[in-house]
C-alpha atoms as a PDB file:
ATOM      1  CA  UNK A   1     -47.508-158.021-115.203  1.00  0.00           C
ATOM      2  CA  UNK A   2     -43.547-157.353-113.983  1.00  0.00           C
ATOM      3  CA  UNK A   3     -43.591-156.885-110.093  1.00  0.00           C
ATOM      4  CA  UNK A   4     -41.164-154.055-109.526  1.00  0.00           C
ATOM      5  CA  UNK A   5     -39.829-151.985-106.239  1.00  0.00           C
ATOM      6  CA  UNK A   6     -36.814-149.654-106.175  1.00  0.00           C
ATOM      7  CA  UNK A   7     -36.117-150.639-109.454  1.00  0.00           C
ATOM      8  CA  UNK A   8     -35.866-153.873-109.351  1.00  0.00           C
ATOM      9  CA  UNK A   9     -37.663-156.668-110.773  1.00  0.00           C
ATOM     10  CA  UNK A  10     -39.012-159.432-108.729  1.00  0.00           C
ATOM     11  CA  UNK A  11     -41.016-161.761-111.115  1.00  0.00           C
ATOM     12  CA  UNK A  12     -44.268-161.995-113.042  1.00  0.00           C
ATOM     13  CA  UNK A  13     -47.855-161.767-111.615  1.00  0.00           C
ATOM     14  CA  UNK A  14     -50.119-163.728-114.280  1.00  0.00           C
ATOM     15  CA  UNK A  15     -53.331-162.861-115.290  1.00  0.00           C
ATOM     16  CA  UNK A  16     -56.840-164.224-114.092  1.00  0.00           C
ATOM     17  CA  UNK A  17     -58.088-164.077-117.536  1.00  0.00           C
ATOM     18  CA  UNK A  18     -57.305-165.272-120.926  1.00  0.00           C
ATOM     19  CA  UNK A  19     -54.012-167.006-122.328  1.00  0.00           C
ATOM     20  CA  UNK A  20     -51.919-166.273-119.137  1.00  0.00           C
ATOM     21  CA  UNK A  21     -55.231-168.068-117.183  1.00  0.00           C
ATOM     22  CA  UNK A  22     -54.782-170.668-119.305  1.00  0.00           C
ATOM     23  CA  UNK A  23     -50.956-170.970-119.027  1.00  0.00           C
ATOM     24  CA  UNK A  24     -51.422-171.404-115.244  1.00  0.00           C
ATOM     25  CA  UNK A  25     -54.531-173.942-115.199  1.00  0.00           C
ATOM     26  CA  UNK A  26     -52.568-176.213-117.860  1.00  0.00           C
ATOM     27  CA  UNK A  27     -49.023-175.578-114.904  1.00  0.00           C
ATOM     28  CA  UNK A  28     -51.636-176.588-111.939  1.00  0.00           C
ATOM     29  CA  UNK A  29     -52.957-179.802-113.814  1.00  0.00           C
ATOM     30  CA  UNK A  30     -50.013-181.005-113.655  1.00  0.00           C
ATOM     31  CA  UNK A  31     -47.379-179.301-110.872  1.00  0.00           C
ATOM     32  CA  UNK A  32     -49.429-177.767-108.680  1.00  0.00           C
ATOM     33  CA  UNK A  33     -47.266-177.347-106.067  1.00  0.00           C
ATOM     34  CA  UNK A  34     -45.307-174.497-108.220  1.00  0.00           C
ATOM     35  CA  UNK A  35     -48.542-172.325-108.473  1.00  0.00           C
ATOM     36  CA  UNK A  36     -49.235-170.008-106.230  1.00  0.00           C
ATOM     37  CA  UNK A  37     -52.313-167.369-106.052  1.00  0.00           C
ATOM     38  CA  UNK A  38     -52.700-164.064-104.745  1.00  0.00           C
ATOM     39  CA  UNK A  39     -55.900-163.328-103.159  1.00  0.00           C
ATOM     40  CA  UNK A  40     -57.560-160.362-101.357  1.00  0.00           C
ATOM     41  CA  UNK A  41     -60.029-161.241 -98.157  1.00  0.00           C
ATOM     42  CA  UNK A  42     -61.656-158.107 -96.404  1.00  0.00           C
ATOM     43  CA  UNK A  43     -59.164-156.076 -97.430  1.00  0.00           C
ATOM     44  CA  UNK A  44     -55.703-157.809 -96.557  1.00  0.00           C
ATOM     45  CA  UNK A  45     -53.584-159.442 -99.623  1.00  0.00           C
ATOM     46  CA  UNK A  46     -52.336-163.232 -99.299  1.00  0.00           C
ATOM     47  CA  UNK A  47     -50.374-165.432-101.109  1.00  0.00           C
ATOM     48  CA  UNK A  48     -51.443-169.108-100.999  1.00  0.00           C
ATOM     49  CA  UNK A  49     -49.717-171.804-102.084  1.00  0.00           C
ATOM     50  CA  UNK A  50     -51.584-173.858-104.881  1.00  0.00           C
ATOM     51  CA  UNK A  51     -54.266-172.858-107.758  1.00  0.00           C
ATOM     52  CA  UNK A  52     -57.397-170.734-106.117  1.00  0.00           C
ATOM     53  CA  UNK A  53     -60.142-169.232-108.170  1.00  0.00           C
ATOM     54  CA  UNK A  54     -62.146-167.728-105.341  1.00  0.00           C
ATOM     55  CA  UNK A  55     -60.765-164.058-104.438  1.00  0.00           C
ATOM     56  CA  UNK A  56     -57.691-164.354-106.348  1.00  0.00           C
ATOM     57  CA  UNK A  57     -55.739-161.439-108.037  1.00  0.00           C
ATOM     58  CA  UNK A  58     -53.489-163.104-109.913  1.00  0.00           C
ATOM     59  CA  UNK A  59     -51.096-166.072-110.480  1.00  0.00           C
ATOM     60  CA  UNK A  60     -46.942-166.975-109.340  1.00  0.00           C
ATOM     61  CA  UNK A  61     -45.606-169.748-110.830  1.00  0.00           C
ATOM     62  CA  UNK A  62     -42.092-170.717-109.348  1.00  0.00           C
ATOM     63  CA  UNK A  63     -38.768-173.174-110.633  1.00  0.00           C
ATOM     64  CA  UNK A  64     -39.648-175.010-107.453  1.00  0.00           C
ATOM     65  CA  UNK A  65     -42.727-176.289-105.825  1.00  0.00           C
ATOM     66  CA  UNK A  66     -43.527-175.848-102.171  1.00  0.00           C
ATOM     67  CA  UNK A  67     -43.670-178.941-100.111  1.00  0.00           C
ATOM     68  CA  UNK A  68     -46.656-179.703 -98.078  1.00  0.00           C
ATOM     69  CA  UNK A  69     -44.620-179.686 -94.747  1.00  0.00           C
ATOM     70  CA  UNK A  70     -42.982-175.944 -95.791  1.00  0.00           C
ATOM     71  CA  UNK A  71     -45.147-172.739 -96.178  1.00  0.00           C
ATOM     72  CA  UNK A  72     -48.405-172.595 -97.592  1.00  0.00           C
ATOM     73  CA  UNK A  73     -49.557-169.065 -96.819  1.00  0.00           C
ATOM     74  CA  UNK A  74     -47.791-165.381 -96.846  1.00  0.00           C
ATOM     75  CA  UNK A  75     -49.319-161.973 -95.732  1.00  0.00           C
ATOM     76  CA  UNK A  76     -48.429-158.876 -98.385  1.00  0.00           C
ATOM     77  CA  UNK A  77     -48.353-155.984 -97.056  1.00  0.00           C
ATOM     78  CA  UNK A  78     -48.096-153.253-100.106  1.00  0.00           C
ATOM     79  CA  UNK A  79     -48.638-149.057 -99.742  1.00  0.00           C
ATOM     80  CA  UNK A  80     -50.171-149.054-102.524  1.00  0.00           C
ATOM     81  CA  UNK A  81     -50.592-151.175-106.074  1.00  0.00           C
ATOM     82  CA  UNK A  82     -48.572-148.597-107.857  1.00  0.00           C
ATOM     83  CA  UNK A  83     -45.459-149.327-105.920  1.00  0.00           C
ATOM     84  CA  UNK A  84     -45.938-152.787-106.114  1.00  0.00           C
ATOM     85  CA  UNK A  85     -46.451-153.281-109.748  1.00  0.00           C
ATOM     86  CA  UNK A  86     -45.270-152.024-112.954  1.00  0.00           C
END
């Protein structure tokens, strides 16, 4: 799934199911510092750094992993899902 606002694309959200799944679980084996998960807890949307199963709505995988001194958690804050994704 293409994440999109005004137009412009910001990068791929990857499935929690099937080949893109599987794509991600074989990039965490081995880097999992360039995964990270989006995940939904009472209603507010995170992104956490790493390979989650529990809550999660979907997969990032960056060029670069995060370092474990850096960031390991972001708050989303979207209107609604139809502005945020394509």
């Amino acid at each position: 799934m293409t994440i999109t606002a005004n137009g412009r694309e910001y990068g791929t959200l990857f499935n929690t199911y099937g080949a893109e799944h599987e794509h991600v679980k074989a990039i965490a084996a081995n880097h999992n510092s360039k995964v990270w998960t989006l995940i939904e807890v009472d209603g507010k949307s995170f992104i956490e750094s790493g390979y989650h199963y529990v809550n999660r709505l979907g997969y990032f995988i960056t060029e670069i992993g995060f370092s474990e001194k850096g960031i390991s958690q972001l708050t989303v804050e979207v209107n609604s899902e139809e502005e945020f994704m394509d």
